[in-house]
Every structure is written in C-alpha cells, then in structure tokens.
C-alpha atoms as a PDB file:
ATOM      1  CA  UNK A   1     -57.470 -24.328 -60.399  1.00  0.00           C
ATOM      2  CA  UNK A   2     -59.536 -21.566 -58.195  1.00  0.00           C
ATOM      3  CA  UNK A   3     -60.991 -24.755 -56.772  1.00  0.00           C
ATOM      4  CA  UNK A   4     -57.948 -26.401 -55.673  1.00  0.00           C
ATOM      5  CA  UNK A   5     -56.411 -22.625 -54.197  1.00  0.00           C
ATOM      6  CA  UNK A   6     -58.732 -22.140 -51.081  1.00  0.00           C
ATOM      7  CA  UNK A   7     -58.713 -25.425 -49.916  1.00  0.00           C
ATOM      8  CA  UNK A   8     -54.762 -25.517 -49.957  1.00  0.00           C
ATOM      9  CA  UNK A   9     -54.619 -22.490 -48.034  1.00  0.00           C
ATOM     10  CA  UNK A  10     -57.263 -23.200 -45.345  1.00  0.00           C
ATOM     11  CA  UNK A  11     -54.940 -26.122 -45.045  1.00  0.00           C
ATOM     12  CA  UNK A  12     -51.877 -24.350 -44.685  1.00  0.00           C
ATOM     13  CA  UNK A  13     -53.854 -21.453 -42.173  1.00  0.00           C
ATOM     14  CA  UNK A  14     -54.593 -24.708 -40.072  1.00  0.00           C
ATOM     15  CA  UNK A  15     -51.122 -26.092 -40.157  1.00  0.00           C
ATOM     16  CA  UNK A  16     -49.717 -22.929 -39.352  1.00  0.00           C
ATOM     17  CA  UNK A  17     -52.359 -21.842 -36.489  1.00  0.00           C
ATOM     18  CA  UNK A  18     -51.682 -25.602 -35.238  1.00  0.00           C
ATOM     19  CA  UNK A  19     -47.682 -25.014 -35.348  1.00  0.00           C
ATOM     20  CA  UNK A  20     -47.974 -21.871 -33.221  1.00  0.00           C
ATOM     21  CA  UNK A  21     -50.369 -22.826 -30.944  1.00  0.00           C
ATOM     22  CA  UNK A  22     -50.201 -24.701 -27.294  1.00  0.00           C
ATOM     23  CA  UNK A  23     -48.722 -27.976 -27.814  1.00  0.00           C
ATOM     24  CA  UNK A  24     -50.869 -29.120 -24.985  1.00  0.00           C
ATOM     25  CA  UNK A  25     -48.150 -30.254 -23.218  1.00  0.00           C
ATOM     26  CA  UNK A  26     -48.631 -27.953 -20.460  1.00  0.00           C
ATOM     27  CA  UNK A  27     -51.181 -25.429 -19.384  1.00  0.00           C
ATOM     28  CA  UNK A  28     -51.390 -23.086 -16.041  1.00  0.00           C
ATOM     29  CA  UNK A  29     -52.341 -25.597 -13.438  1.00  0.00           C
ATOM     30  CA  UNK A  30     -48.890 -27.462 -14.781  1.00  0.00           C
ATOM     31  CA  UNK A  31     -47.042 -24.139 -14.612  1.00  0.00           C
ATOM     32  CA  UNK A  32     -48.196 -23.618 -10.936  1.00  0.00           C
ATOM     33  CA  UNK A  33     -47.146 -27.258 -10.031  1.00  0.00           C
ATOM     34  CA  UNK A  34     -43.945 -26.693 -11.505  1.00  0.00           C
ATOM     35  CA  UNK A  35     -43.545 -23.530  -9.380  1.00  0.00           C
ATOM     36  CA  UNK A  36     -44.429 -25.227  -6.155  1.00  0.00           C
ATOM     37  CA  UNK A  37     -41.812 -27.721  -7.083  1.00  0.00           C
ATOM     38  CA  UNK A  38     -39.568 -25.517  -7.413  1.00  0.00           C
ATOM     39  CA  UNK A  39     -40.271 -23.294  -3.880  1.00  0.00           C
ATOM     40  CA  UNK A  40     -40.314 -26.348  -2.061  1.00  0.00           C
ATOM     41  CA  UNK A  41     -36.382 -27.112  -2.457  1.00  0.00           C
ATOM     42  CA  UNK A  42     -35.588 -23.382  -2.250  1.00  0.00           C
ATOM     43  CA  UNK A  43     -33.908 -23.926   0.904  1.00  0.00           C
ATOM     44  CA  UNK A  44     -31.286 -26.847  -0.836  1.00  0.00           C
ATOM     45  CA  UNK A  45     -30.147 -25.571  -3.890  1.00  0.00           C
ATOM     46  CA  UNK A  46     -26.530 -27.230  -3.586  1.00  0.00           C
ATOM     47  CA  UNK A  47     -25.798 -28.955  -7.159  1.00  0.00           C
ATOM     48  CA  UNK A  48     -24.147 -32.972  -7.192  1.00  0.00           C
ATOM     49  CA  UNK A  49     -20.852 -31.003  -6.410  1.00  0.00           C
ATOM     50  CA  UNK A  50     -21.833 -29.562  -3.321  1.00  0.00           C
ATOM     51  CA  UNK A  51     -22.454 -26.002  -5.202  1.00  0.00           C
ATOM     52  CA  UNK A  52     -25.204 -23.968  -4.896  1.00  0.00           C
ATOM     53  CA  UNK A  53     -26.124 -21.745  -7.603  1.00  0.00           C
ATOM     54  CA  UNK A  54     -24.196 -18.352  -5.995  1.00  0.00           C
ATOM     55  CA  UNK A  55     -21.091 -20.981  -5.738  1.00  0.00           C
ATOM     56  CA  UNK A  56     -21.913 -21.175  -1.836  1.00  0.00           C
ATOM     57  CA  UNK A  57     -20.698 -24.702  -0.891  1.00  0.00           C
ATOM     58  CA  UNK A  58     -23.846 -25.372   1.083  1.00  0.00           C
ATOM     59  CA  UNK A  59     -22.789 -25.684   4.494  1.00  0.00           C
ATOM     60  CA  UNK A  60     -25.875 -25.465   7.046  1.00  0.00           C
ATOM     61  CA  UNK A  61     -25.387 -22.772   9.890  1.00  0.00           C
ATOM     62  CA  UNK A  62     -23.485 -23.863  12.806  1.00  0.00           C
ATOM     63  CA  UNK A  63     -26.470 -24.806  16.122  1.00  0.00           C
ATOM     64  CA  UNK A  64     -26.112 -22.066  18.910  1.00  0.00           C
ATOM     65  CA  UNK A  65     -26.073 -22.007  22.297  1.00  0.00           C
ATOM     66  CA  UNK A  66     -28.685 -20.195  23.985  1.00  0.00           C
ATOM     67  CA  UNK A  67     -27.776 -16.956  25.991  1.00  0.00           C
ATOM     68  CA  UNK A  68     -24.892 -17.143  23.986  1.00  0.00           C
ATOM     69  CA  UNK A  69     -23.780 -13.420  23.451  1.00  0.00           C
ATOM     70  CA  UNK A  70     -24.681 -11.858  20.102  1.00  0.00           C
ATOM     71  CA  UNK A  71     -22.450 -10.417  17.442  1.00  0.00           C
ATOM     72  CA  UNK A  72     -23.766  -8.351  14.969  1.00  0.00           C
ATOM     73  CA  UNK A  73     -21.860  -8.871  11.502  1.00  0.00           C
ATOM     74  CA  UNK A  74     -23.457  -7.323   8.135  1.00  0.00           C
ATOM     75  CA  UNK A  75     -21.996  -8.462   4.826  1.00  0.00           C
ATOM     76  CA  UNK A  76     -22.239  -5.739   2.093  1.00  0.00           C
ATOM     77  CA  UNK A  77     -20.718  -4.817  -1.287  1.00  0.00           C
ATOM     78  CA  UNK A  78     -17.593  -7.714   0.108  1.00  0.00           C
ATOM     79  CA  UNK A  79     -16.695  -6.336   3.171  1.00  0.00           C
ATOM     80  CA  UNK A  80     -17.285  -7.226   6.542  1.00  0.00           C
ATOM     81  CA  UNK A  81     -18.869  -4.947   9.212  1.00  0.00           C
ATOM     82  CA  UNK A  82     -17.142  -5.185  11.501  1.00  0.00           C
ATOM     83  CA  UNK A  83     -13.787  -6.061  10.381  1.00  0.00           C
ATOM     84  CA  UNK A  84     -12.513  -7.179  13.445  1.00  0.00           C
ATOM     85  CA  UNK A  85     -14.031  -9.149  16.383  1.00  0.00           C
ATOM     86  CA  UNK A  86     -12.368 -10.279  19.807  1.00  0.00           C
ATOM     87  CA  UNK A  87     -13.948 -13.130  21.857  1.00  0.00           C
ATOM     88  CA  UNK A  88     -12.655 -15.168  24.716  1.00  0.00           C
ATOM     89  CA  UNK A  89     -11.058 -18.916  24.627  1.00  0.00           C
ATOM     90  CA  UNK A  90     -14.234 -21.148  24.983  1.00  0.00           C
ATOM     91  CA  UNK A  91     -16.513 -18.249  24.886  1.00  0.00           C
ATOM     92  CA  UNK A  92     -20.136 -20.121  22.739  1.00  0.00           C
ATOM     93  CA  UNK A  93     -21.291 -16.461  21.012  1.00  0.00           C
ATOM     94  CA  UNK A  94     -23.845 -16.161  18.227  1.00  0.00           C
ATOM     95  CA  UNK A  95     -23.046 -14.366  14.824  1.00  0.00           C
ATOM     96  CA  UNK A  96     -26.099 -12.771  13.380  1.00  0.00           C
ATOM     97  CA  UNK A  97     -24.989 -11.651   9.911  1.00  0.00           C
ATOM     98  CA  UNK A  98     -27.313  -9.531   7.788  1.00  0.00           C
ATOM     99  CA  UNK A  99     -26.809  -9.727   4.011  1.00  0.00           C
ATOM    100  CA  UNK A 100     -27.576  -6.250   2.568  1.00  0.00           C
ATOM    101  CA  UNK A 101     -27.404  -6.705  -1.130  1.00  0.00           C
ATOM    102  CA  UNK A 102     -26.706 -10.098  -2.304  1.00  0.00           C
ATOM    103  CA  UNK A 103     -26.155 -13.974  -0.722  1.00  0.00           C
ATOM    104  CA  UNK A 104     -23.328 -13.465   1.894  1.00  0.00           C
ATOM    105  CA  UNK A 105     -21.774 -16.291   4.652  1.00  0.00           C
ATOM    106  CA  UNK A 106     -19.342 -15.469   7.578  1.00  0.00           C
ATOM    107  CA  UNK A 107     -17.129 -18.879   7.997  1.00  0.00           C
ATOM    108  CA  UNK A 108     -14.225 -19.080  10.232  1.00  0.00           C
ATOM    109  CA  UNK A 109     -11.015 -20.377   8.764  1.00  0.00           C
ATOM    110  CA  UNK A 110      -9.792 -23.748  10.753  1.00  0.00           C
ATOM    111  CA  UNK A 111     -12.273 -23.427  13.157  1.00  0.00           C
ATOM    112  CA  UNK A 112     -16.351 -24.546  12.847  1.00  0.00           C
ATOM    113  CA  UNK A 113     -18.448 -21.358  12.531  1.00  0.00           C
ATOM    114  CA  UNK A 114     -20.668 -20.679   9.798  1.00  0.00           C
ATOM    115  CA  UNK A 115     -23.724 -18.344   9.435  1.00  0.00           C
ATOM    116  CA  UNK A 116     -24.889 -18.185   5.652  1.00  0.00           C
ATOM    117  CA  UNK A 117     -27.894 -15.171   4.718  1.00  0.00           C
ATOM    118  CA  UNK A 118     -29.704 -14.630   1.606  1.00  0.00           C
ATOM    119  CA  UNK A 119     -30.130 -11.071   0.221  1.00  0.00           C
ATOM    120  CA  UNK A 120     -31.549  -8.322   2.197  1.00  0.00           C
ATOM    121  CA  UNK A 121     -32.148 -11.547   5.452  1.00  0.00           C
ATOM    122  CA  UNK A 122     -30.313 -11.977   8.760  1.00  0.00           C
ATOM    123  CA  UNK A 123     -29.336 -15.019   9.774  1.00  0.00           C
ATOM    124  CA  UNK A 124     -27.964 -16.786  12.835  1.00  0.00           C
ATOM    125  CA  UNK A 125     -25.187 -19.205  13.872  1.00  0.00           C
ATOM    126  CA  UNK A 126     -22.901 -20.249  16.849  1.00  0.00           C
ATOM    127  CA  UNK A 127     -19.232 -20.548  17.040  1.00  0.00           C
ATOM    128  CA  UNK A 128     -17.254 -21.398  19.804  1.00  0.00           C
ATOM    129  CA  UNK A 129     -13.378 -21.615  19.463  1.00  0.00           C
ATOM    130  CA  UNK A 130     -11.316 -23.111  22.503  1.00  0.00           C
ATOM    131  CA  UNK A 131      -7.674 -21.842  21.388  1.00  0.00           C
ATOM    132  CA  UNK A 132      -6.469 -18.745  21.395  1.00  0.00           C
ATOM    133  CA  UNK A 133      -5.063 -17.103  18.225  1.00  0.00           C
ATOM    134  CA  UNK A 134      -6.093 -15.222  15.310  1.00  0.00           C
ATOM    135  CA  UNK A 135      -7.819 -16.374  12.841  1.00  0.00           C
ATOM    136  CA  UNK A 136      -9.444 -15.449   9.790  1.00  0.00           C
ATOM    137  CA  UNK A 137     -13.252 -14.938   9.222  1.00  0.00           C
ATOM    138  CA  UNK A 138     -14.453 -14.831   4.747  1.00  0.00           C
ATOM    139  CA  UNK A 139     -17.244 -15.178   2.727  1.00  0.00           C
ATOM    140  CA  UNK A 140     -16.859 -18.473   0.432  1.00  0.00           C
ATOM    141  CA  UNK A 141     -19.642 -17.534  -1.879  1.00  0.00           C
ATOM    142  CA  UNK A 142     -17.550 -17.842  -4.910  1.00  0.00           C
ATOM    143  CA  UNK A 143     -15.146 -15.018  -5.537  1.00  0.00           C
ATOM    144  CA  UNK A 144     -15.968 -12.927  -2.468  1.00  0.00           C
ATOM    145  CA  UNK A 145     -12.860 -13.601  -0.814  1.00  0.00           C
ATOM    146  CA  UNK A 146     -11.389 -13.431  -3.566  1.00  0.00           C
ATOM    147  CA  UNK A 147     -13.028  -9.758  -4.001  1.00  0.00           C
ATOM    148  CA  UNK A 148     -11.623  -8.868  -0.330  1.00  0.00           C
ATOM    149  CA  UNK A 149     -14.186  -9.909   1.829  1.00  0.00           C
ATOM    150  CA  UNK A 150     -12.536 -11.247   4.931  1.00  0.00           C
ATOM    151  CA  UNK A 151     -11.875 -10.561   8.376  1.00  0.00           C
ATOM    152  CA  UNK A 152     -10.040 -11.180  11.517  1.00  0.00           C
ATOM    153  CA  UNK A 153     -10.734 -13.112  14.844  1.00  0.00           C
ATOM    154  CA  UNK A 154      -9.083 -12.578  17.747  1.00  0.00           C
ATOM    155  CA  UNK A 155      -9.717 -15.227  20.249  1.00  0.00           C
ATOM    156  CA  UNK A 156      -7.741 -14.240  23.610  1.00  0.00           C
END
C-alpha cells in the first residue's frame, strides 16, 4: 500500500503544480503586444454606438482658423471657466479648453463648435457662428450637463 501512496501523490503534486501554473497561452512579449495594441487606438475609443468609454459621443474637434483669436475655457469639477463668453457675428475664434481633473468637451448647442480634452490636457478647436443670439455652450460627457456644467454664448 506504502508503494502505491507516493506515487499517487507525486501525481497529484504534478497535476496540481500543472493546474496553477502558466497555461502557456501567453507570456510577456504577448502582454507587451497586447499593450501596444491597445495604445495605438487610444485616440478612438468610441464603442459601435458612437460612445466612448467616459460616454463622450466622439466628436473630433472642430479645424481652426489661424490668427483666429483665442479663448481660454478650463473645465473643472462641472463648471465652466468662464461662464460666459461674448464674440462677434462671423467672428472664426479658437477655444482652448484645459481639462483639470477628468475628460471634459466645450460644444455649442445648435451651432458647430467642439473642443474635447482629456484629464489634466488642453486642447484646441474653432467655432465660428454667423447669427447673432445666445446660445448655450455644455459638456456632453455623460451626465456633466446634467451635473450643471454649461454655459452661455453671446454672439452680438
């Protein structure tokens, strides 16, 4: 019977070390492939419904015109900074919003602006609105506007 016991359990040792060992499926040079995959789309990470991850819808930053004049916008904790901002009728200006803590975009409601900035960046985008009015500026990561984060154009 003694004879039988330590072959049994250098068999179960092995089946045991085997279970909980690498499968051999993958192995650091796979890892770091799979990471370089990864990095390589950071800059698209809008799902099949137009998503991204932060619930951004993915909209690219409006082009700018150059010597356009620059408006400084910074997105924090869902506010605006500033809350207002006046421009003239046909006036091509640049928004450079910086997003201090998390994923922030400035888009212009019924209009085309948009300037989108991941955490702690600045990032740049035109806008250029013909008509007169007031209109309203938000955030449409999901639930910022929700959260108050909006603010107002005045285009004279």
């Amino acid at each position: 019977m003694r004879r039988l016991f330590l072959p049994a359990l250098i068999l179960s040792l092995a089946l045991v070390l085997t279970a909980c060992g690498d499968d051999g499926d993958m192995n650091d040079g796979d890892m770091n492939d799979m990471n370089g995959d990864m990095s390589s789309d950071a800059g698209d990470t809008s799902g099949s419904d137009g998503m991204d991850d932060m619930g951004h819808d993915g909209e690219a930053n409006t082009p700018m015109v150059d010597g356009a004049r620059e408006i400084e916008v910074t997105g924090t904790s869902f506010a605006f900074d500033p809350e207002e901002i006046t421009v003239a009728a046909g006036e091509d200006v640049t928004i450079v919003l910086t997003a201090d803590d998390i994923l922030h975009d400035f888009t212009v409601e019924d209009a085309e602006g948009h300037v989108a900035a991941d955490a702690g960046e600045t990032a740049s985008g035109g806008l250029r609105i013909d008509e007169p009015g007031t209109y309203t500026f938000y955030c449409s990561v999901e639930g910022h506007r929700e959260a108050g984060m909006e603010g107002t154009l005045v285009v004279e």
